[in-house]
Protein backbone atom coordinates (compact mmCIF):
# COMPACT_ATOMS: atom_id res chain seq x y z
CA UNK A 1 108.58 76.45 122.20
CA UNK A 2 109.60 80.26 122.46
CA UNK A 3 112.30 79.45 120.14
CA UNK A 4 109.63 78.20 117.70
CA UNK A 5 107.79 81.21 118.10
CA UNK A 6 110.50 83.64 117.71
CA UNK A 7 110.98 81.80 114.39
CA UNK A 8 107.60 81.91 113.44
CA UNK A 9 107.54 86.08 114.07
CA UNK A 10 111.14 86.87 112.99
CA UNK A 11 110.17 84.89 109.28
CA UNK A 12 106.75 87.14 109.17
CA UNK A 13 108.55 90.07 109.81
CA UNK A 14 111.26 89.94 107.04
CA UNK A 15 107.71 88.64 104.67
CA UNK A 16 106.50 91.93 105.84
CA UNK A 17 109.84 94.10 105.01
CA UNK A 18 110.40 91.97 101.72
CA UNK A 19 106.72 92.56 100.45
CA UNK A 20 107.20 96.38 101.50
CA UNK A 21 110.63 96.70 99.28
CA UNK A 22 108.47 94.93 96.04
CA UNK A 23 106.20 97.55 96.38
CA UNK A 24 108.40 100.14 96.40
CA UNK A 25 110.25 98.95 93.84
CA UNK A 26 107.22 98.75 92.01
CA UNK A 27 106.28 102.31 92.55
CA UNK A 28 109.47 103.36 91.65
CA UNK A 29 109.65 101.20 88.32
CA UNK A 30 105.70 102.12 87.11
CA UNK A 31 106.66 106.34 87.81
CA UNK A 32 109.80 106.02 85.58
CA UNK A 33 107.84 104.75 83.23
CA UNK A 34 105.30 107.67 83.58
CA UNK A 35 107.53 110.20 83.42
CA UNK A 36 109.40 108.57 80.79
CA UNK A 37 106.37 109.79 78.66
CA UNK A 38 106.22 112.96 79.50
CA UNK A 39 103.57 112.94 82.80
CA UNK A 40 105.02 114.43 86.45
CA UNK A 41 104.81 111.92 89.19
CA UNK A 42 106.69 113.50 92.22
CA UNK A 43 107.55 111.29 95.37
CA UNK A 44 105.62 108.15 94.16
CA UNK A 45 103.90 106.53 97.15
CA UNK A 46 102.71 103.72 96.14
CA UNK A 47 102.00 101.26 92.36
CA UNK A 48 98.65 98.63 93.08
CA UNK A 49 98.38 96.41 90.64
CA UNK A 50 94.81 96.63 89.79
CA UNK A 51 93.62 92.49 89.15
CA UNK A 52 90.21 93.34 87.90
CA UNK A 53 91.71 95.33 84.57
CA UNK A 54 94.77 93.14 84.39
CA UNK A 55 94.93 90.14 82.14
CA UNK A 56 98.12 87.41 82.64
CA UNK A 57 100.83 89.74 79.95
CA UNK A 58 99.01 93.11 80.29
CA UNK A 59 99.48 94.63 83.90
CA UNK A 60 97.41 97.52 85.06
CA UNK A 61 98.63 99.67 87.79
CA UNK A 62 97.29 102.61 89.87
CA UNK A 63 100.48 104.62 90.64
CA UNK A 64 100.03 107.21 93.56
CA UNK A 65 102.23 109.87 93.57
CA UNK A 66 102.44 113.04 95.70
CA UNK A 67 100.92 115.48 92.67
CA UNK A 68 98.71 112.77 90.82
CA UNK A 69 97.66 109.42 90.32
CA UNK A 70 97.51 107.48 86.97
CA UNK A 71 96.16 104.39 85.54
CA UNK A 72 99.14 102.55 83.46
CA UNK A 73 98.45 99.93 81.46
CA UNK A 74 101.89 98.60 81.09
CA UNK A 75 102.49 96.90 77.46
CA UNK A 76 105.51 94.50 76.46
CA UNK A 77 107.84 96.98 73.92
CA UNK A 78 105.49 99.62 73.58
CA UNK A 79 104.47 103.03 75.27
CA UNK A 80 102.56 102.35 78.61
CA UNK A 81 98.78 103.32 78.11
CA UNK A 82 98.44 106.34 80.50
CA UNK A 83 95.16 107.94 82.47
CA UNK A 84 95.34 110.48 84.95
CA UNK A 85 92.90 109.59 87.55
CA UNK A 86 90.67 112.14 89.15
């Protein structure tokens, strides 16, 4: 049984670690974007995909970053639509 357990907590830990490195990656992905058009995003902290203003090919993120946060709209082989939020 404890083996089963230690299992059980060892698999939702590396969920937890795994889900932590997408996010990152996903901060670090959306700010390159955003400062590959010309806005500052230092030290990103963290991209939420935002579900409400998303549709299934259009992402919309909220990027955090240490100076700002935007609104990017991201768009298949175009420019990212960009919003600083306040």
């Amino acid at each position: 049984m404890k083996t089963i357990i230690a299992a059980v907590v060892a698999l939702w830990a590396s969920s937890l670690s795994a889900a932590a490195d997408d996010m990152t990656q996903a901060a670090l992905d959306v700010a390159a974007q955003v400062r590959g058009q010309g806005y500052a995003c230092t030290d990103p902290v963290s991209a939420t995909r935002d579900e409400a203003a998303s549709k299934p090919d259009l992402p919309v993120y909220v990027l955090t970053c240490a100076n700002a946060s935007y609104r990017v709209k991201v768009i298949p082989d175009q420019a990212a639509v960009i919003t600083q939020e306040q």
